[in-house]
N, C-alpha and C. Protein backbone atom coordinates (compact mmCIF):
# COMPACT_ATOMS: atom_id res chain seq x y z
N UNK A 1 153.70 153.51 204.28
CA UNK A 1 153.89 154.68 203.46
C UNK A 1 152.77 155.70 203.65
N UNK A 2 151.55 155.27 203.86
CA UNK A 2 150.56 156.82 203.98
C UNK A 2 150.79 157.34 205.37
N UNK A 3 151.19 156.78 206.15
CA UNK A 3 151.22 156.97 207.24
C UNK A 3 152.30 158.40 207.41
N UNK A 4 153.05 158.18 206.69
CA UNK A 4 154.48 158.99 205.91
C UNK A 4 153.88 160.40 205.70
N UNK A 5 152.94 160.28 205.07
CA UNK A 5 152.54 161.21 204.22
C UNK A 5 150.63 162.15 204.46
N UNK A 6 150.32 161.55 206.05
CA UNK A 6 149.17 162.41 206.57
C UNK A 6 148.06 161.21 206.06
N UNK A 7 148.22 160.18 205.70
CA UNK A 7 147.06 158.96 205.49
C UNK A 7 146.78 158.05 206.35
N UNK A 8 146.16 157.24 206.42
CA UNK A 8 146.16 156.02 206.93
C UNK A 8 146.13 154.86 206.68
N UNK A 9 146.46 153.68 207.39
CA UNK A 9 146.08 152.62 206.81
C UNK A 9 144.62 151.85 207.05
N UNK A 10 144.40 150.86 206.16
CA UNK A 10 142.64 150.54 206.54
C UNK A 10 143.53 148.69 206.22
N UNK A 11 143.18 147.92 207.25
CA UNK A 11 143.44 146.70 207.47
C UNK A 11 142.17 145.91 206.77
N UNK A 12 142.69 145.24 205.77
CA UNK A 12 141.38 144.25 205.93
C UNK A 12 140.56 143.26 206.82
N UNK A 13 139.53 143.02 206.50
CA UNK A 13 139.07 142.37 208.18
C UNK A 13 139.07 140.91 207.86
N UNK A 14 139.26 140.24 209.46
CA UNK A 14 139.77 138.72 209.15
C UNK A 14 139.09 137.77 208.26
N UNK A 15 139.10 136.60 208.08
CA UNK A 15 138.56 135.48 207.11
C UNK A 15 139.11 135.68 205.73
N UNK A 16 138.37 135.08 205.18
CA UNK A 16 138.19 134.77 204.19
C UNK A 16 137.49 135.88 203.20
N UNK A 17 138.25 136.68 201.99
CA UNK A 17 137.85 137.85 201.62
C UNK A 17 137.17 137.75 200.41
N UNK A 18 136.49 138.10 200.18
CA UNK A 18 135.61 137.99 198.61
C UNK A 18 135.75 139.29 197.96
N UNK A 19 135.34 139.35 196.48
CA UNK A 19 136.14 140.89 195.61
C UNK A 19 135.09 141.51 196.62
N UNK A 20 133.66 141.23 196.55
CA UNK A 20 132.50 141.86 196.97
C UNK A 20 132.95 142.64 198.25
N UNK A 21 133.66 141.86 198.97
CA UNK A 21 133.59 142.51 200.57
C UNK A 21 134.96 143.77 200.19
N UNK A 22 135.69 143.56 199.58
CA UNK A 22 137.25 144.37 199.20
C UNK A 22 136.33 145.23 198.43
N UNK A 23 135.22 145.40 197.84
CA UNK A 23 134.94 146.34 197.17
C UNK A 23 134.36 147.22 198.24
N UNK A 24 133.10 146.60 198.92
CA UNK A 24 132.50 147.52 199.82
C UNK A 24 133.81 148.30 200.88
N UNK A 25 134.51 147.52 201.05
CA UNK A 25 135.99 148.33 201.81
C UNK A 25 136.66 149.19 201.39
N UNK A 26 136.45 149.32 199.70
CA UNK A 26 137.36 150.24 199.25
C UNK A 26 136.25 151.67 198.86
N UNK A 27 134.82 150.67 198.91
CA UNK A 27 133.91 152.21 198.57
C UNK A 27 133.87 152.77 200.20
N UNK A 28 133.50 152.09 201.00
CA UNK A 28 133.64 152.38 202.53
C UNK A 28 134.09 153.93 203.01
N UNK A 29 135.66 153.33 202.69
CA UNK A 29 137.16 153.58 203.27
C UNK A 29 137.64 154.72 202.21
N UNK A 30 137.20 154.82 201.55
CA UNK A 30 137.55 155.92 200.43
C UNK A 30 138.98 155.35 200.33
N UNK A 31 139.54 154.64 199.99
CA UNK A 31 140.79 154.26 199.84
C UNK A 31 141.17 154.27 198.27
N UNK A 32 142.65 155.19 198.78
CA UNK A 32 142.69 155.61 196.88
C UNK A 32 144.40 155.28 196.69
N UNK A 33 144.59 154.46 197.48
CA UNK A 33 146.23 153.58 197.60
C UNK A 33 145.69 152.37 198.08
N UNK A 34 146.12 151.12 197.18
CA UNK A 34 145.86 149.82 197.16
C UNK A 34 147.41 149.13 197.12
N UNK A 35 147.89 148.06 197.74
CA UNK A 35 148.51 147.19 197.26
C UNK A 35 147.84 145.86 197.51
N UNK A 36 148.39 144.61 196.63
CA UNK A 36 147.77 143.40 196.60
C UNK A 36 148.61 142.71 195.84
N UNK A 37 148.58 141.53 196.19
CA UNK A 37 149.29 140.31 195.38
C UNK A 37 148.73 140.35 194.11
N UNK A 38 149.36 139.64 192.92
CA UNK A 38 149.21 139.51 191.62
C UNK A 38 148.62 138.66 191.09
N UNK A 39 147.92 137.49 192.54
CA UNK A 39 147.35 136.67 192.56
C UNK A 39 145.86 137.07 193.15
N UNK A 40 145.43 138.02 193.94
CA UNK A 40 144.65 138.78 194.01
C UNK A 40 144.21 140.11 193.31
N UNK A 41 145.34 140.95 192.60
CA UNK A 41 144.45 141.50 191.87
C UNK A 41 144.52 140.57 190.68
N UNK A 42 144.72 140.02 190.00
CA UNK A 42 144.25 138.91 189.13
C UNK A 42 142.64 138.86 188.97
N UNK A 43 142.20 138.22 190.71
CA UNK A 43 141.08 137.58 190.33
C UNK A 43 139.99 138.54 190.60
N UNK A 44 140.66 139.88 191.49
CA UNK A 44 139.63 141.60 191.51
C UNK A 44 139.65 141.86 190.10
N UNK A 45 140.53 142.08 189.22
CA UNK A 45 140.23 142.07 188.03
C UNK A 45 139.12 141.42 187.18
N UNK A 46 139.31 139.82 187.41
CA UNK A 46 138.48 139.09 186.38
C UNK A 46 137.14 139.40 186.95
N UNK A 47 136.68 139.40 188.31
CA UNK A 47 135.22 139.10 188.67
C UNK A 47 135.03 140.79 188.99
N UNK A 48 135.60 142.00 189.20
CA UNK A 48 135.18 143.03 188.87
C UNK A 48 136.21 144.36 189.13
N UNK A 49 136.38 144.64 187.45
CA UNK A 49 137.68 144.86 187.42
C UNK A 49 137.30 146.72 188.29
N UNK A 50 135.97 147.04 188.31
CA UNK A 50 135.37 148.34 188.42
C UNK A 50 135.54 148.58 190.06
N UNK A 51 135.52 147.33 191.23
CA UNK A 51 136.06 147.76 192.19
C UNK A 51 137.43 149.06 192.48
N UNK A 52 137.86 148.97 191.52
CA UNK A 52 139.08 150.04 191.82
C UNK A 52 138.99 151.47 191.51
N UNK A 53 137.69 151.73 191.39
CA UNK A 53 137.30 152.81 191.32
C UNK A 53 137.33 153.71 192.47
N UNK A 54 138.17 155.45 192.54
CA UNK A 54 138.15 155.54 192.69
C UNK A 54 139.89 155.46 193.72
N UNK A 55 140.63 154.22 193.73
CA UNK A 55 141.96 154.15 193.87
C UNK A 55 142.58 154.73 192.35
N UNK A 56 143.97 155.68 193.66
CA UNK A 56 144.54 156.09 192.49
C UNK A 56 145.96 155.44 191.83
N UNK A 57 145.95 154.79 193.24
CA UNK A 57 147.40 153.82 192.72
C UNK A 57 146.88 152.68 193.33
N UNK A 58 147.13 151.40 192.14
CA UNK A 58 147.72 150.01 193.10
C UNK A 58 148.63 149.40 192.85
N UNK A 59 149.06 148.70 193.91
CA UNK A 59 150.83 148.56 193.68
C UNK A 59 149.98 146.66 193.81
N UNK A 60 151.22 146.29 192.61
CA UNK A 60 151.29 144.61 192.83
C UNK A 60 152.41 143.81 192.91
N UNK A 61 152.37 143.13 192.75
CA UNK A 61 154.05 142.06 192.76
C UNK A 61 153.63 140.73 193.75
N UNK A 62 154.91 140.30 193.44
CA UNK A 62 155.01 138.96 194.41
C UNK A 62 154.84 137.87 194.01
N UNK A 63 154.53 138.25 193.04
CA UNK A 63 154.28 136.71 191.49
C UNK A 63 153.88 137.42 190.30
N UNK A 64 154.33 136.92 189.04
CA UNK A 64 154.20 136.91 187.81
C UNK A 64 152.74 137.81 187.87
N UNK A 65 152.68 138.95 187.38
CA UNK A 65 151.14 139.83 187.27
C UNK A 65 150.98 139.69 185.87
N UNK A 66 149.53 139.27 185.76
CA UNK A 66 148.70 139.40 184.55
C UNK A 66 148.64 140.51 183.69
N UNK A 67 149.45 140.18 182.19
CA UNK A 67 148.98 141.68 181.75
C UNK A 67 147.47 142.09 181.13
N UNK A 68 146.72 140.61 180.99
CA UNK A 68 145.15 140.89 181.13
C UNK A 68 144.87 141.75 182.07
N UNK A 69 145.14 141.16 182.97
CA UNK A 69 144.56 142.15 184.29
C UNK A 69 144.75 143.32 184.84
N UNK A 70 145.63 143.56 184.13
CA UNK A 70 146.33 145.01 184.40
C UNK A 70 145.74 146.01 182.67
N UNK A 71 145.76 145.08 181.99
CA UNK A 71 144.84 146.04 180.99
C UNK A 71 143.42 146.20 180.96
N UNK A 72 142.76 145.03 182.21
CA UNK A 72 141.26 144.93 182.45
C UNK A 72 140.83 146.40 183.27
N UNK A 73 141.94 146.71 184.49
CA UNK A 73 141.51 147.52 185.19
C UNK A 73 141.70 149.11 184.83
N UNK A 74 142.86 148.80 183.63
CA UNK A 74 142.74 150.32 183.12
C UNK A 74 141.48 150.92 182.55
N UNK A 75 141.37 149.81 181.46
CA UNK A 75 140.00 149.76 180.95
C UNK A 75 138.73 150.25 181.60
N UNK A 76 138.99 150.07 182.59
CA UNK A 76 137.79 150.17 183.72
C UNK A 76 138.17 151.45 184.80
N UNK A 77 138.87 151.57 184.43
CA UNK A 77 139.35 152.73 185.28
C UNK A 77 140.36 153.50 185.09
N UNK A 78 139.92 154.48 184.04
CA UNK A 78 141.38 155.53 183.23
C UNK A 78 142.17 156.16 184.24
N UNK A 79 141.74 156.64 185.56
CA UNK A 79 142.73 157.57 186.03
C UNK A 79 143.18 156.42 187.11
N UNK A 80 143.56 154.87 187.03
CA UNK A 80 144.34 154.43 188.41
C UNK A 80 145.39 154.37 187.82
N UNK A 81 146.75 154.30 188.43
CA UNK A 81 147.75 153.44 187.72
C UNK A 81 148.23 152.21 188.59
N UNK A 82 148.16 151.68 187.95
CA UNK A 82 148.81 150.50 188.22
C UNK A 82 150.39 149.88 188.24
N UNK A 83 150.33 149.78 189.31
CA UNK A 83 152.43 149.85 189.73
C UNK A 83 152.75 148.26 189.87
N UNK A 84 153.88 147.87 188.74
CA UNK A 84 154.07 146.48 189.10
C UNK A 84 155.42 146.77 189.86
N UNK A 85 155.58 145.67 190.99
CA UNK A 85 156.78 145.53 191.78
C UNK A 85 157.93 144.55 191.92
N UNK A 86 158.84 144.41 192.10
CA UNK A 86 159.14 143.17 192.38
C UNK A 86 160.61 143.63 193.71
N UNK A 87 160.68 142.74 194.28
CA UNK A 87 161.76 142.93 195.36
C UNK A 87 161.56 141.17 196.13
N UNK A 88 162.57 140.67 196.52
CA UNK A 88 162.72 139.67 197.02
C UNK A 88 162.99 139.95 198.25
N UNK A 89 162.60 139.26 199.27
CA UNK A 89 162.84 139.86 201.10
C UNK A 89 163.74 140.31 201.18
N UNK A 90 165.25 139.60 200.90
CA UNK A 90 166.50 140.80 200.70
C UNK A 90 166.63 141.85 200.65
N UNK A 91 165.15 142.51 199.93
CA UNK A 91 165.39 144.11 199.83
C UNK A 91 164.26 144.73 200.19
N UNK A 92 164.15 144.12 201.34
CA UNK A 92 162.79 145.12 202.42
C UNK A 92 162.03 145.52 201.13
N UNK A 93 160.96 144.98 200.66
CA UNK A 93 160.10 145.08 200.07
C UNK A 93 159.92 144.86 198.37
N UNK A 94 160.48 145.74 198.07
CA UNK A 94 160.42 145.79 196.66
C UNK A 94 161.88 146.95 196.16
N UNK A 95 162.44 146.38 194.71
CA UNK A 95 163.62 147.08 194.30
C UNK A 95 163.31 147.73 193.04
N UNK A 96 162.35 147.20 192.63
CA UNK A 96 162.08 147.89 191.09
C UNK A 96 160.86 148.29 191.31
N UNK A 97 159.97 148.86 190.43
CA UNK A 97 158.52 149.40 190.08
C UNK A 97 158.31 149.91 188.65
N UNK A 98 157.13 149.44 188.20
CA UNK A 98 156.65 150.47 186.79
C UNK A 98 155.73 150.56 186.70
N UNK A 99 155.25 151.75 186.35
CA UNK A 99 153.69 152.33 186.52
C UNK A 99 152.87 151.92 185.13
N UNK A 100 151.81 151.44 185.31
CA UNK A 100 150.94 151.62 184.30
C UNK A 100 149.55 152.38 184.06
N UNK A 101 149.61 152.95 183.09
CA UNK A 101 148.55 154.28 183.10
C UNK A 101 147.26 153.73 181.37
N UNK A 102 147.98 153.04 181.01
CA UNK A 102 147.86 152.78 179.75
C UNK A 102 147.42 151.43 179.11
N UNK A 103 146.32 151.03 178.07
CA UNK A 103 146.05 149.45 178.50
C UNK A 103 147.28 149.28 177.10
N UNK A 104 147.12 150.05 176.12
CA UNK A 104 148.31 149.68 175.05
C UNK A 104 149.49 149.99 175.16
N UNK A 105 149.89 150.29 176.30
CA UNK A 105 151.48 150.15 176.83
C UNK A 105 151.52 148.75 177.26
N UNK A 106 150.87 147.96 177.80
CA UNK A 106 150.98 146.98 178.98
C UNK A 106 151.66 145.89 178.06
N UNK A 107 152.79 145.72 178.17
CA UNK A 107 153.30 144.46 177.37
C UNK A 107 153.27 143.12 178.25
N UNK A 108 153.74 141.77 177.57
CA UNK A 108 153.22 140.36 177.99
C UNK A 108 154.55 140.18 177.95
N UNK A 109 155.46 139.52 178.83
CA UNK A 109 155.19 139.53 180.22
C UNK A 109 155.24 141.07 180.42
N UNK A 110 154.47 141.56 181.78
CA UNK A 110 154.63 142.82 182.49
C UNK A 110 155.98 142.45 182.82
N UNK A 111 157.07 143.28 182.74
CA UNK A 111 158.83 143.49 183.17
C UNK A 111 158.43 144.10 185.04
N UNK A 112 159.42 143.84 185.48
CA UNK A 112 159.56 144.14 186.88
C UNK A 112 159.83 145.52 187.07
N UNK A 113 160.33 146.29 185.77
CA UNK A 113 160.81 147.75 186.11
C UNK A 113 161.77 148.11 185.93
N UNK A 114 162.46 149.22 186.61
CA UNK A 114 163.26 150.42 186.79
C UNK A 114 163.60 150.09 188.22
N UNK A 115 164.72 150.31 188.82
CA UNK A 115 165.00 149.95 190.23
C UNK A 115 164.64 151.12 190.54
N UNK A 116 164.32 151.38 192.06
CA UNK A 116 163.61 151.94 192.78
C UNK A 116 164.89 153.37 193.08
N UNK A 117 164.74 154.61 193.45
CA UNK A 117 166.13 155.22 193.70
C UNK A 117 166.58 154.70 195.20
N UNK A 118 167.95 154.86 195.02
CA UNK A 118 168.92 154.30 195.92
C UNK A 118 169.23 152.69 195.70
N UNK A 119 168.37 152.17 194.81
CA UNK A 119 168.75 150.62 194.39
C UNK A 119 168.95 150.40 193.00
N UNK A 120 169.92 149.53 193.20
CA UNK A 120 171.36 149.25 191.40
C UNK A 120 169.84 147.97 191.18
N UNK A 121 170.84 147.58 190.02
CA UNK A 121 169.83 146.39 189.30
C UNK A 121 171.28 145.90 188.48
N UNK A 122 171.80 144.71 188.52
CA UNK A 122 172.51 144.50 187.04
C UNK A 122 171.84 143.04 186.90
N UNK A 123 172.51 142.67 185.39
CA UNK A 123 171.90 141.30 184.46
C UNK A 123 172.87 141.15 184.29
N UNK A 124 173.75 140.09 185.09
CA UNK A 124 175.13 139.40 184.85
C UNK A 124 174.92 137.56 184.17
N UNK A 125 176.62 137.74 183.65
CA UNK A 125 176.60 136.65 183.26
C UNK A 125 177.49 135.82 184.47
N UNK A 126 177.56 134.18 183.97
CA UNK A 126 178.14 133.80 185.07
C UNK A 126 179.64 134.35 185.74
N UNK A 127 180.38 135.32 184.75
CA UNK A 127 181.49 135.70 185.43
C UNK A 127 181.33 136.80 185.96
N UNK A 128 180.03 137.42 186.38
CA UNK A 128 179.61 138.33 186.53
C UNK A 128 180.00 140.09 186.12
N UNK A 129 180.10 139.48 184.42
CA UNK A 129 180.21 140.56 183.85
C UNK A 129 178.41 140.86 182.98
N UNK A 130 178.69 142.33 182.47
CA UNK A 130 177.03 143.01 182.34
C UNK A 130 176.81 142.21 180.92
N UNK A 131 175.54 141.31 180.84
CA UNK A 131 175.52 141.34 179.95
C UNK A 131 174.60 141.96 178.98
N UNK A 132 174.61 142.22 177.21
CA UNK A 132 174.16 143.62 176.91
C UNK A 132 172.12 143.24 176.47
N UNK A 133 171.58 144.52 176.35
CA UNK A 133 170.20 144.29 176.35
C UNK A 133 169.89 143.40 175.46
N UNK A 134 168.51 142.75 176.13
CA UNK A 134 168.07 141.82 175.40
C UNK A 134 168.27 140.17 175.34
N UNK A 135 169.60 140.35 176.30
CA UNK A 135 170.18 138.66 176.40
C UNK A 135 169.97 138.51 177.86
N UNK A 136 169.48 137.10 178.38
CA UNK A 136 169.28 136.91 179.63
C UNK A 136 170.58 136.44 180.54
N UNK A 137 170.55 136.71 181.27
CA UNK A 137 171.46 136.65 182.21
C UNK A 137 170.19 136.94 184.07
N UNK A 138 171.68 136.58 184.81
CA UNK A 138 171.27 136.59 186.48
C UNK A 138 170.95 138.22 187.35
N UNK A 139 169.83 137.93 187.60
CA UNK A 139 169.30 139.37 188.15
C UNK A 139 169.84 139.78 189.57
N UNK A 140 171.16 140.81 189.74
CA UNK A 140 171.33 140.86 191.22
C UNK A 140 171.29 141.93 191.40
N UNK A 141 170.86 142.54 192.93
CA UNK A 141 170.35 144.07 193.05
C UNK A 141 171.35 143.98 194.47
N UNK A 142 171.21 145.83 194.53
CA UNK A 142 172.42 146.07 195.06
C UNK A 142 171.89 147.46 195.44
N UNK A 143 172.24 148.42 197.19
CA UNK A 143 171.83 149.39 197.10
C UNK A 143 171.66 149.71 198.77
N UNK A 144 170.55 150.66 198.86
CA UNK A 144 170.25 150.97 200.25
C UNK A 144 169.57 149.75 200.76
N UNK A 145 168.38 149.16 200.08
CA UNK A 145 167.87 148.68 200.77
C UNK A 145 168.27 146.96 200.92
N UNK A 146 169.40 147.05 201.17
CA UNK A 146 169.77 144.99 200.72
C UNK A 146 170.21 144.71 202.11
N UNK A 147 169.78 143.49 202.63
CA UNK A 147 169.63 143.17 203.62
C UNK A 147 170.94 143.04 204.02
N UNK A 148 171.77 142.63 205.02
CA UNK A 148 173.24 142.21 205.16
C UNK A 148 173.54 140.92 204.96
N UNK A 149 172.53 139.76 204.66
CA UNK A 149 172.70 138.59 204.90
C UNK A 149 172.00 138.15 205.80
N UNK A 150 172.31 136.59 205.79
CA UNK A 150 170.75 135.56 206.99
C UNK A 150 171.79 135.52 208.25
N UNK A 151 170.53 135.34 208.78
CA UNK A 151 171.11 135.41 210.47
C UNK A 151 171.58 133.65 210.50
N UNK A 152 172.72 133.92 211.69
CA UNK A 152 173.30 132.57 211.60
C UNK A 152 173.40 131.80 210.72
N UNK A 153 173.39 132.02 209.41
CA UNK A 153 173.52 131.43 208.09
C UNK A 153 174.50 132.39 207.49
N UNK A 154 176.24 132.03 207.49
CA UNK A 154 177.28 132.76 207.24
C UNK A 154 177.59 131.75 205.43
N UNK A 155 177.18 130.36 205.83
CA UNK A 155 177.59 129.53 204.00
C UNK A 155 176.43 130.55 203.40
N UNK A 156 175.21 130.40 203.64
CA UNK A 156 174.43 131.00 202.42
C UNK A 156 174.20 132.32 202.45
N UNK A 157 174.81 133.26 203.42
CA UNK A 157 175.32 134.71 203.61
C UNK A 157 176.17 134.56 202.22
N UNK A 158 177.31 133.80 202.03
CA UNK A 158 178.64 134.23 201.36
C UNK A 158 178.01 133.94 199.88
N UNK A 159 177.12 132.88 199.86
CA UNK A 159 176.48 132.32 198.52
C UNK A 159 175.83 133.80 197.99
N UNK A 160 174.81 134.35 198.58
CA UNK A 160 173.87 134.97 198.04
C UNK A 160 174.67 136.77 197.93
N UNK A 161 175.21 136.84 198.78
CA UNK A 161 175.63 138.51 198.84
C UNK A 161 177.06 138.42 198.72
N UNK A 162 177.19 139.06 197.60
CA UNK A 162 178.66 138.56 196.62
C UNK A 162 179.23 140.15 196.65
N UNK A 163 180.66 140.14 196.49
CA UNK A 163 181.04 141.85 196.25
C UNK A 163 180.83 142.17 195.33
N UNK A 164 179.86 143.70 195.05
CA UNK A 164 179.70 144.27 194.26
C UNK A 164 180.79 144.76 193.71
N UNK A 165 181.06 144.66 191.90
CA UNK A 165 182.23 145.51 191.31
C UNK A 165 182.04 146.63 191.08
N UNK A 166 180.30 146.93 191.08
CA UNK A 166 179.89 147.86 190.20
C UNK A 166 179.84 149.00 191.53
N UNK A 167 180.04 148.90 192.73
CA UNK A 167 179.55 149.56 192.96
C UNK A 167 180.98 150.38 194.56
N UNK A 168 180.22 150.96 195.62
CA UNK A 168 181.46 151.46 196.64
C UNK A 168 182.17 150.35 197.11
N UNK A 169 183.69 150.28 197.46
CA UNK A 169 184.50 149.36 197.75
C UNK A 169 183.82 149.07 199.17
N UNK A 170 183.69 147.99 199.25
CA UNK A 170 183.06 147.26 200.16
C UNK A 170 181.72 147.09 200.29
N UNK A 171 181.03 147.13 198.88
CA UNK A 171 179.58 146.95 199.31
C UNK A 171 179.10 145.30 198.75
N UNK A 172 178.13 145.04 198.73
CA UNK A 172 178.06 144.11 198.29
C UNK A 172 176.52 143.87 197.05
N UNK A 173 176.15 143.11 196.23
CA UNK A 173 175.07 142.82 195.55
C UNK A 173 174.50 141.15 195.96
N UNK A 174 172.95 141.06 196.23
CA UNK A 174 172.53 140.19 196.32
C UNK A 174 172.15 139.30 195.40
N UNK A 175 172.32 137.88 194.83
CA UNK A 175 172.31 137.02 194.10
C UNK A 175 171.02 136.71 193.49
N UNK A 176 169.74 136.60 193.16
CA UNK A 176 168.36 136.99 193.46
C UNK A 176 168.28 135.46 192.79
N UNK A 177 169.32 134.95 191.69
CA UNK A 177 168.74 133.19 191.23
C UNK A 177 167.93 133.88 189.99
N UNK A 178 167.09 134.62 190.03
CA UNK A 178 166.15 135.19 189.12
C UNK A 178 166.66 135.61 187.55
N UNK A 179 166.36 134.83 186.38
CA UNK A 179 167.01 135.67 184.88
C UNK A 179 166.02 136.30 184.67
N UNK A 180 166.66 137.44 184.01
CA UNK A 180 166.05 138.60 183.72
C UNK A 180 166.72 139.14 182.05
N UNK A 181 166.44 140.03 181.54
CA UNK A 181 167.16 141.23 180.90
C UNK A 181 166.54 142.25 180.70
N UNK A 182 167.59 143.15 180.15
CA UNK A 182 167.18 144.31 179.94
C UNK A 182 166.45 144.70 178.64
N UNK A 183 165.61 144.96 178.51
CA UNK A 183 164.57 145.65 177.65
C UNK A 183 165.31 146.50 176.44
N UNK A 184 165.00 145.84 174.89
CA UNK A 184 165.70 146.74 174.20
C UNK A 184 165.47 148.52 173.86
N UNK A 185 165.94 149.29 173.76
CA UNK A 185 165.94 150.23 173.58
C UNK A 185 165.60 150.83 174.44
């Protein structure tokens, strides 16, 4: 994505990474777009949440994100926001996102989001009708970015990418296994 947009990217360097060395990289590198696992900024958070100084976005996902940690680094740093993600390989990267700017917005669990534009989101039940906010049901996403299915794998092609009702005749929604719901109000 910066690349997109007149930036660059800055690779981290091999081994074994400590916050210390990710910090000197990010004071370095002037780097003011971060992404990282939720398992890494986790622990940039706990041992120093002030490294992110100076980033203006970091994007996380890929496991359950801390809403400690995401209220540690606001704390520590009013102007980053912090973007939680979630997308399963199915959907080239990530399908949802929500920004956080705020440490008393940050609710427990952090929610996965708002689908991304050009990507559906529904919370079905097993007959895969919608079911209404607040009740859990099966998370399947649906859209530009959904893969077509596994290569040479046509049984768990048909399992996972089911016809969409909700959406153009002939498209399809991916099965994600994942319960979810929708957020009241």
């Amino acid at each position: 994505m910066p690349l997109l947009h007149g930036g660059r990217t800055v690779v981290s360097p091999e081994g074994d990474l400590s916050v210390a060395t990710l910090t000197r990289l990010i004071a370095e590198e002037r780097i003011t777009g971060l992404q990282v696992t939720a398992g890494l900024f986790r622990v940039m958070a706990e041992e120093d949440p002030g490294c992110f100084a100076g980033v203006r976005e970091v994007i996380t996902g890929g496991d359950v994100i801390s809403p400690a940690a995401v209220r540690r680094v606001l704390d520590h740093c009013p102007d980053i926001v912090v973007r939680s993600t979630y997308g399963p390989t199915e959907t080239t990267l990530f399908a949802s996102q929500a920004p956080w700017t705020a440490t008393d917005t940050v609710p427990a669990p952090v929610p996965v989001g708002r689908p991304l534009d050009g990507m559906r989101a529904h919370v079905l039940d097993e007959a895969l009708g919608p079911v209404p906010a607040g009740v859990t049901g099966e998370l399947y996403l649906a859209g530009a970015g959904l893969a077509r299915g596994y290569h040479q794998r046509p049984d768990l092609t048909a399992e996972r990418f089911v016809a969409d009702p909700f959406g153009p005749a002939g498209s399809r929604m991916y099965r994600t296994g994942d319960l979810a719901r929708w957020a009241d109000g």
